[in-house]
Protein backbone atom coordinates (compact mmCIF):
# COMPACT_ATOMS: atom_id res chain seq x y z
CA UNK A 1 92.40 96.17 114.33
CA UNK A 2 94.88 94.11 116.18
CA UNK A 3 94.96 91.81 119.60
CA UNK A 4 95.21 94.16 122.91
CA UNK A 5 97.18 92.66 125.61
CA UNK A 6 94.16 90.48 126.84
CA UNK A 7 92.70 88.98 123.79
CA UNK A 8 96.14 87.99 122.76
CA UNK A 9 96.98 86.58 126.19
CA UNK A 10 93.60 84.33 125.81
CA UNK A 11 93.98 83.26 122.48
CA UNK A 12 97.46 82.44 123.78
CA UNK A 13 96.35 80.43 126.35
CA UNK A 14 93.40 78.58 123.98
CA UNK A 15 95.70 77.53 121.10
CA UNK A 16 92.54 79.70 119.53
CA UNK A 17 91.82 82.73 117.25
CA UNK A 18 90.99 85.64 119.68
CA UNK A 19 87.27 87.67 119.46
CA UNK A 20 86.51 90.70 120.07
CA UNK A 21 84.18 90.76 123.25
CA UNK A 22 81.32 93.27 121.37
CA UNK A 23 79.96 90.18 119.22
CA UNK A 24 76.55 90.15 119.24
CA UNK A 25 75.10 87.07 120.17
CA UNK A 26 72.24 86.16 117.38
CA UNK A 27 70.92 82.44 118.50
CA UNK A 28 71.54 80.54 121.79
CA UNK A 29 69.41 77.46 122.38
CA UNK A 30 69.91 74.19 123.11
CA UNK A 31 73.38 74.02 122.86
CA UNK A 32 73.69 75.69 119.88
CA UNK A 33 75.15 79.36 119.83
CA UNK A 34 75.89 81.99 117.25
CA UNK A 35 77.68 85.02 117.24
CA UNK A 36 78.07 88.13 114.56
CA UNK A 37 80.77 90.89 115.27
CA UNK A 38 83.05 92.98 113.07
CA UNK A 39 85.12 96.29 112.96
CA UNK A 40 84.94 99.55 110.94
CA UNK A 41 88.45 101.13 110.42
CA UNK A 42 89.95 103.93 108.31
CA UNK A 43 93.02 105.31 108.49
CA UNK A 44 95.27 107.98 106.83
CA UNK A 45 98.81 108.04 106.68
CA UNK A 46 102.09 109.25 104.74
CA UNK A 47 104.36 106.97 103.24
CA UNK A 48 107.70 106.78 101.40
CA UNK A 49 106.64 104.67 98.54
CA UNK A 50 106.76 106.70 95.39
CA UNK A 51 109.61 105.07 93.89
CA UNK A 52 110.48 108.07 90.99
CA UNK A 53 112.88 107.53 87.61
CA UNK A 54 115.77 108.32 89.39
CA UNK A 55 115.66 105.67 91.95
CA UNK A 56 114.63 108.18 94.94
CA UNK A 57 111.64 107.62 97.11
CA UNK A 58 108.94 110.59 97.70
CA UNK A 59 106.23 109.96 100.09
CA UNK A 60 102.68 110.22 99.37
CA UNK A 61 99.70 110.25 101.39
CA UNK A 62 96.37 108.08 101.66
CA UNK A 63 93.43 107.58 103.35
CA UNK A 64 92.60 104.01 103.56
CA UNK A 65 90.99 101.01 104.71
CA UNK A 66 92.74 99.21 107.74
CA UNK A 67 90.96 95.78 107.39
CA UNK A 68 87.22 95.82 108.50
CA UNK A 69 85.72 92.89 108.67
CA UNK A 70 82.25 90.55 109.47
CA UNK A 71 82.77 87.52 110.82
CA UNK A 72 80.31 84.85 112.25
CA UNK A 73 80.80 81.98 114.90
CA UNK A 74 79.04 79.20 115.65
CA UNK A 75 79.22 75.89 117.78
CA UNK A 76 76.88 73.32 118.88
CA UNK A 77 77.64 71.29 121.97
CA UNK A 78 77.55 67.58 121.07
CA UNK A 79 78.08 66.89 124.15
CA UNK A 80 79.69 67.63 127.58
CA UNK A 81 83.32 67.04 126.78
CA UNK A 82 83.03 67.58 122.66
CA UNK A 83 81.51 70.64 120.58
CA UNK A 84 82.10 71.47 116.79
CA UNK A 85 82.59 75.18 115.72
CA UNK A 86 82.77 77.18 112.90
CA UNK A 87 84.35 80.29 111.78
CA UNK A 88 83.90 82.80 109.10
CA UNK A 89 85.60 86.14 108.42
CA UNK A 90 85.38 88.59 105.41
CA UNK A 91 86.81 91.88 104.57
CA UNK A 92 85.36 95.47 102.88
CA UNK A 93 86.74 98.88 101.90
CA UNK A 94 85.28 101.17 104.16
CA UNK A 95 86.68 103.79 102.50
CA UNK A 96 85.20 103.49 99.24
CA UNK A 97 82.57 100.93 99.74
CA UNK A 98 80.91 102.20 96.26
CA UNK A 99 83.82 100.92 94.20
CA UNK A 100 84.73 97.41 96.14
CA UNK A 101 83.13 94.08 96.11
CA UNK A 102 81.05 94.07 99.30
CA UNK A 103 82.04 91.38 101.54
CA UNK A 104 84.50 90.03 98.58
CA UNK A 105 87.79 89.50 100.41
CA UNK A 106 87.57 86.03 102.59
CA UNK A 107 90.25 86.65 105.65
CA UNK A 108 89.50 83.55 107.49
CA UNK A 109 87.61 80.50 107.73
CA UNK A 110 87.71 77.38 109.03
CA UNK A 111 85.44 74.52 110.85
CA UNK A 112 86.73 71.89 113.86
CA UNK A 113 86.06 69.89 116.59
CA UNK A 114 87.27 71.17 120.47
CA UNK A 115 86.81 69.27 123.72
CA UNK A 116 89.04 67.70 126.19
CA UNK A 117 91.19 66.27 123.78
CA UNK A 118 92.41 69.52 122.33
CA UNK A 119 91.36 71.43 118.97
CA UNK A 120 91.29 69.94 115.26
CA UNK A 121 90.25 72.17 112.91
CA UNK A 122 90.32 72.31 109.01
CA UNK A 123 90.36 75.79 106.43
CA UNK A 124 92.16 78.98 106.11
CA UNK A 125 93.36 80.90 109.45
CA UNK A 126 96.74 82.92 110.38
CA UNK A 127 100.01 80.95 110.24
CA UNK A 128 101.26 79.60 113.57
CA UNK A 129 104.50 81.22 112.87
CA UNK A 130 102.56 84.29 113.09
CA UNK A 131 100.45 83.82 116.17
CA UNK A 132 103.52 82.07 118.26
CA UNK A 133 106.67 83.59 117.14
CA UNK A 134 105.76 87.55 115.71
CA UNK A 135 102.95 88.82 117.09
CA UNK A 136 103.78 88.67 120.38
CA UNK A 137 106.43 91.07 119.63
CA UNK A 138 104.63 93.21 117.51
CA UNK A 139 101.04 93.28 116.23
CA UNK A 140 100.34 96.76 115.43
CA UNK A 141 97.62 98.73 114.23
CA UNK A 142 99.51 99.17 110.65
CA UNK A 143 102.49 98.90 110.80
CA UNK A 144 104.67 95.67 111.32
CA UNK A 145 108.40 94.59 111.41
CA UNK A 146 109.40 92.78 108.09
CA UNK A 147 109.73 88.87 109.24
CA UNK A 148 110.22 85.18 108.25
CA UNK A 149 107.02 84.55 107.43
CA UNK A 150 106.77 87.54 105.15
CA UNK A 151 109.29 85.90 103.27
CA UNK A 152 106.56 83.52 101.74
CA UNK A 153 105.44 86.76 100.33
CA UNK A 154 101.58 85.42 99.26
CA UNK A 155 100.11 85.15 102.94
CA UNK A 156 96.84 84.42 101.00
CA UNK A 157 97.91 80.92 99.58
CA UNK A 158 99.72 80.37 102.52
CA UNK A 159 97.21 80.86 105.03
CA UNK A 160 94.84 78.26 103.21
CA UNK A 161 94.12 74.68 102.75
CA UNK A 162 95.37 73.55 106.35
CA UNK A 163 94.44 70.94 109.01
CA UNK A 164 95.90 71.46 112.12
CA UNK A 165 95.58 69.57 115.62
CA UNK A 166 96.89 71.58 119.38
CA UNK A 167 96.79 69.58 121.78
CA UNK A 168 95.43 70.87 125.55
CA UNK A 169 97.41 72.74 128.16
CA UNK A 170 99.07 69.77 130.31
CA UNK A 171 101.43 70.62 133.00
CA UNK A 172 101.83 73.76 130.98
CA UNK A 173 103.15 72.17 127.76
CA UNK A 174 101.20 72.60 124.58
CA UNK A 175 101.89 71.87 121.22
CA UNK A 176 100.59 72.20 117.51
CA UNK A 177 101.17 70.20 114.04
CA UNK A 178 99.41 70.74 110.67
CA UNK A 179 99.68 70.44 107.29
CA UNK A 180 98.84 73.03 103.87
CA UNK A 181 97.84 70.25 101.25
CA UNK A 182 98.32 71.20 97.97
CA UNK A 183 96.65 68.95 95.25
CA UNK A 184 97.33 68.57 91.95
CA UNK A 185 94.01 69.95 90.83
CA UNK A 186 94.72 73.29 91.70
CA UNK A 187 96.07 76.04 90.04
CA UNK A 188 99.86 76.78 90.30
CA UNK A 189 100.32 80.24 91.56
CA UNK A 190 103.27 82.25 90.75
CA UNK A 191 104.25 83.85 94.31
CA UNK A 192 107.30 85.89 93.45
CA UNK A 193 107.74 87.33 89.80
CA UNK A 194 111.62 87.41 90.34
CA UNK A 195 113.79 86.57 92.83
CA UNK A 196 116.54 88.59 92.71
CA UNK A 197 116.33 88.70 89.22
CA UNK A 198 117.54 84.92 89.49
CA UNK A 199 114.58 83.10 88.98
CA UNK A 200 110.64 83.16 90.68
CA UNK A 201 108.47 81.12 93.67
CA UNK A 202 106.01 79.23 92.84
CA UNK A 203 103.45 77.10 94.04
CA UNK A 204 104.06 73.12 93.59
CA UNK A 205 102.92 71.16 90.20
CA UNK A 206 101.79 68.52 91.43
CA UNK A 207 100.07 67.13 95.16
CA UNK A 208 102.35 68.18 97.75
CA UNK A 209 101.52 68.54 101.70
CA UNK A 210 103.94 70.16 103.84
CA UNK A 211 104.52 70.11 107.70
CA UNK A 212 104.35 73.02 110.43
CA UNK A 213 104.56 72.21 114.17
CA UNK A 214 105.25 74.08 117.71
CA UNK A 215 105.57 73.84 121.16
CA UNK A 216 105.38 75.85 123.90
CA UNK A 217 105.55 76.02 127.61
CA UNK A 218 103.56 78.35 129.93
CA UNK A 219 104.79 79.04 133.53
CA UNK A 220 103.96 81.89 136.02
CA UNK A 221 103.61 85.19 133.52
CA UNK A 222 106.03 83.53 130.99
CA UNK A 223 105.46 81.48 127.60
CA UNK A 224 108.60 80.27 125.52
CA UNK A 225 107.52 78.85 122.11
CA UNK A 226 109.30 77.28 118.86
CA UNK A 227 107.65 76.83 115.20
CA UNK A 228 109.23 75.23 112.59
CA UNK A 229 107.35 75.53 108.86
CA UNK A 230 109.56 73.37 106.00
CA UNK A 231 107.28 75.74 103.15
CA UNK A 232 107.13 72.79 101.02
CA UNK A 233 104.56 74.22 99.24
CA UNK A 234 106.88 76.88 97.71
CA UNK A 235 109.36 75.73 95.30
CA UNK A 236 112.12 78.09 93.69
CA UNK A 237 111.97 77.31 89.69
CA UNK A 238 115.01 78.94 87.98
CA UNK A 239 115.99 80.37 85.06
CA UNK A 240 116.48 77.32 82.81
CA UNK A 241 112.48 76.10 84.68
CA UNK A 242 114.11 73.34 86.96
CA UNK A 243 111.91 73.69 90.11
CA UNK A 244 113.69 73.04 93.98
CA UNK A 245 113.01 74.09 97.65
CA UNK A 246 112.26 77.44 98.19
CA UNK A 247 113.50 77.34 102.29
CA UNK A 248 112.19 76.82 105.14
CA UNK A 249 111.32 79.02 108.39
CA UNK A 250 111.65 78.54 111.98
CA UNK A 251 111.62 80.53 115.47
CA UNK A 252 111.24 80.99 118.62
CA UNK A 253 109.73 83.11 121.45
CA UNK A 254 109.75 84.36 125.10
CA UNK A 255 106.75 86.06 126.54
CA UNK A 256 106.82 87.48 129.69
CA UNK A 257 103.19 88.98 131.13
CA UNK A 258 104.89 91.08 134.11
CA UNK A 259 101.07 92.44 135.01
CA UNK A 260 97.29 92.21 133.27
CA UNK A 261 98.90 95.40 131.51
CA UNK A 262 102.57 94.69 130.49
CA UNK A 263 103.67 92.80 128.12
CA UNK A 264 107.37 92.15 126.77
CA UNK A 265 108.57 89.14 124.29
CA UNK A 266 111.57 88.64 122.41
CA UNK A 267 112.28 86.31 119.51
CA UNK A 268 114.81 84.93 117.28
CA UNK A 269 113.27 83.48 113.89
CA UNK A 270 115.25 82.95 110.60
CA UNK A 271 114.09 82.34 106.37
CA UNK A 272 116.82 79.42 105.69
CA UNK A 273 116.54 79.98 102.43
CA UNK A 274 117.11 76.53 100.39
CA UNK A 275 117.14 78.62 96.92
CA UNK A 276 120.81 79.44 96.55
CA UNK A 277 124.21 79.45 98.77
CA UNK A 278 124.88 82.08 101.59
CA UNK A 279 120.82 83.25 101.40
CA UNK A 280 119.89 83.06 105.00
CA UNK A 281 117.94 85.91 106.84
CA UNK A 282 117.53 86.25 110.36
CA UNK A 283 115.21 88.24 112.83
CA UNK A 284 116.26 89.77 116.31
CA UNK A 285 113.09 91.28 117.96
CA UNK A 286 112.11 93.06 120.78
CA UNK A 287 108.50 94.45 121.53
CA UNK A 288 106.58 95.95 124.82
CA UNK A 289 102.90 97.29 125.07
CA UNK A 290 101.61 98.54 128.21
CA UNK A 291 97.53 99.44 129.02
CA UNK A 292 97.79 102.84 130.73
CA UNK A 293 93.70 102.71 131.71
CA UNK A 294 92.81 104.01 128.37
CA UNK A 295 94.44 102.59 126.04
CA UNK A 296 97.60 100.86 124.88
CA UNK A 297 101.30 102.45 124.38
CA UNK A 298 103.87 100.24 122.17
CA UNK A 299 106.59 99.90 120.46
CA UNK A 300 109.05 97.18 119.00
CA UNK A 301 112.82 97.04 117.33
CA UNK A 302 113.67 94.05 115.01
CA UNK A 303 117.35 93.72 113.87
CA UNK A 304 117.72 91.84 110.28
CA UNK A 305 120.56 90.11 109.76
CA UNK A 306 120.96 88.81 105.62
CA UNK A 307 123.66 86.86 104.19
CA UNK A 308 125.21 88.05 100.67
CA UNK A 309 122.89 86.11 98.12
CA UNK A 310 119.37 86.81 100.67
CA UNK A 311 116.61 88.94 99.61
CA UNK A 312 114.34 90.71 102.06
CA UNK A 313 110.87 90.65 100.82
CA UNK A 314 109.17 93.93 102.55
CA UNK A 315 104.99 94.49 102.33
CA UNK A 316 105.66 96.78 98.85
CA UNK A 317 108.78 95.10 97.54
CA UNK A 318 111.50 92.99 97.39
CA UNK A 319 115.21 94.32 98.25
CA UNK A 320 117.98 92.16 96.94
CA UNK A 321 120.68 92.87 99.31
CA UNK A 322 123.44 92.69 97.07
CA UNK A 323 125.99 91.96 99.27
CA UNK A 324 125.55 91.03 103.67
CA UNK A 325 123.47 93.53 105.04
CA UNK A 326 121.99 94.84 108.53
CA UNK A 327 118.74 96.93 109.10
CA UNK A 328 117.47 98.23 111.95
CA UNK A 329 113.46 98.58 112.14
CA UNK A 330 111.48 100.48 114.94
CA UNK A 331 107.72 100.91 115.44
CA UNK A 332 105.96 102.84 117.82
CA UNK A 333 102.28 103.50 118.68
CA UNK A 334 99.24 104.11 120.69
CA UNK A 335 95.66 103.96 121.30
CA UNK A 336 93.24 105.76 122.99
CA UNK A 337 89.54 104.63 123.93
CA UNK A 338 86.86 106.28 122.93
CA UNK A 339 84.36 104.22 124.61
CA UNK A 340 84.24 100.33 124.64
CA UNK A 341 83.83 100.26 121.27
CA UNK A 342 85.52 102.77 119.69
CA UNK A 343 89.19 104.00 119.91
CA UNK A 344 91.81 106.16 118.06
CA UNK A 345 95.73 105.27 117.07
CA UNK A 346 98.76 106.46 116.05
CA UNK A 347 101.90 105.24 114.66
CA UNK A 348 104.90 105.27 112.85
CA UNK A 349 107.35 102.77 111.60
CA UNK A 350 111.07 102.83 110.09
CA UNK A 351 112.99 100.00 108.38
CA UNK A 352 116.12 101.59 107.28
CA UNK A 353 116.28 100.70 103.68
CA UNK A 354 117.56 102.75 101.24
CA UNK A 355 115.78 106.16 99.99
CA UNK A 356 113.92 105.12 103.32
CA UNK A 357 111.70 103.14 101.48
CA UNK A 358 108.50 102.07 103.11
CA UNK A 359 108.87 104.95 106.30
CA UNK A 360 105.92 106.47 107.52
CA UNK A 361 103.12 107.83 109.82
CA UNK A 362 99.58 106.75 110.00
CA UNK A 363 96.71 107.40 112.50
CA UNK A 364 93.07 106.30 112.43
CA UNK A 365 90.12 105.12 114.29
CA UNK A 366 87.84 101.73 114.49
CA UNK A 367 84.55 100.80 115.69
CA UNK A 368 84.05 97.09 117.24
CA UNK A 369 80.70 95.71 117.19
């Protein structure tokens, strides 16, 4: 389940994670509060992602698990202009619950401090690439324009280990810096096998923190952001094993909330890719969603722009471009409400790659609580 035009317009305007208004509130006494809520959703879809011996693509079909989740929150008031929080999320297979791990798949979590001087906050939550720059434009019920942060392709790692600090709303400016620490007593992850059959991403060997940072101003029905990540936390080893920068990404954003059920934002955001010469790729997007009283239409169009040496690192796979190239990606969907709770979607997405790799349709259905 994704953000609806009003949770993402306040967790826009909170430098926060939006929650779905069906949590159930468990304890609430003397200043200390907290809340349970979650999703069920299953979906079914075809896709063209049976890659066959002779290069060509088939599609195939699936019923699957769209990311349900539990989460909890929590916060205590320590008093009138400070309160500490918590939050925890984990994910399931609802459709086959027999054969997963439960509650095995941690999606976020994270602890901090909010008050009057802003929000500090330390764990594992979305990138701020993500919640500033992309979503905006498109945050879909499955499907999703490729982008700059997908070309960090392990959103796992990436999305962990962070301390972060946004500052209040002041005159309508608000900004955001963090760091992912990475110490040496962790385990080095490989993140991409092979780039472009050059060489592979990994994570550093030894301690390394890296810097992300935004700003954004909110006026009338408009927000214009920026977010620059320098990835130092991914490093490009080649094939002889000497290790360098990987890139870095960067973005920005306008956001325009014509009505309480309108919603267009545009963005520019680029991979400057650090790994090799000529290997930049950028992003041209374009998104709308509109609440028609029972739901939400939407749709969104990304041009990609990649230099000769670039790769484009899709959800399934990595295309080496072989050469400049241009795609032209399109998603459309809707929703319709069930109740308060419950609602129904559609969609379909195409990314113009070859064999039409990754196309498809999907529908399905998801219960809040």
């Amino acid at each position: 389940m994704k953000k609806t035009i009003l949770a993402t317009a306040i967790a826009g305007a909170l430098g926060t994670v939006a929650m779905g208004a069906q949590a159930a509130t468990v304890y609430n006494q003397d200043g200390t509060k907290l809340d349970v809520y979650g999703n069920v959703q299953i979906g079914v879809g075809s896709f063209k992602t049976d890659i066959q011996d002779d290069g060509s693509v088939d599609s195939e079909s699936d019923i699957f698990d769209n990311g349900s989740t539990v989460g909890f929150r929590g916060e205590h008031v320590i008093s009138p202009s400070l309160t500490g929080y918590f939050r925890a999320e984990f994910e399931y297979d609802a459709d086959e619950a027999k054969n997963s791990n439960g509650l095995g798949n941690g999606d976020q979590a994270f602890l901090g401090l909010t008050g009057d001087f802003g929000d500090a906050r330390v764990g594992s939550w979305d990138p701020l690439l993500d919640d500033w720059i992309e979503d905006p434009v498109s945050n879909n019920e499955y499907f999703d324009l490729n982008d700059a942060g997908g070309q960090a392709s392990d959103s796992n790692f990436k999305e962990g280990n962070k301390v972060a600090y946004t500052s209040p709303i002041l005159n309508g400016l608000q900004f955001s810096v963090g760091t992912q620490y990475y110490g040496d007593g962790e385990d080095q992850i490989t993140v991409i096998d092979s780039l472009g059959g050059a060489g592979s991403v990994t994570t550093p060997s030894d301690s390394n923190a890296s810097f992300f940072g935004g700003l954004r101003y909110m006026v009338g029905g408009w927000t214009f952001a920026a977010v620059y990540d320098n990835l130092k936390n991914y490093k490009y080893v080649d094939s002889t094993g000497d290790e360098s920068d990987f890139g870095k990404q960067y973005g920005v954003n306008a956001n325009w909330e014509a009505t309480d059920n309108v919603r267009v934002s545009a963005k520019w955001e680029r991979f400057d890719g650090d790994f090799a010469s000529n290997d930049n790729v950028d992003y041209y997007g374009i998104g709308t969603r509109i609440g028609y009283g029972y739901g939400d239409v939407y749709g969104a169009y990304q041009y990609v722009d990649a230099e000769e040496n670039a790769v484009i690192l899709t959800s399934d796979t990595l295309v080496t471009t072989n050469g400049d190239e241009s795609y032209n990606q399109f998603v459309l969907g809707g929703t319709y409400n069930l109740s308060s709770q419950m609602y129904v979607w559609l969609e379909g997405g195409v990314y113009d790659l070859t064999e039409d790799y990754n196309d498809g349709v999907a529908t399905g259905v998801t219960y809040s609580f």
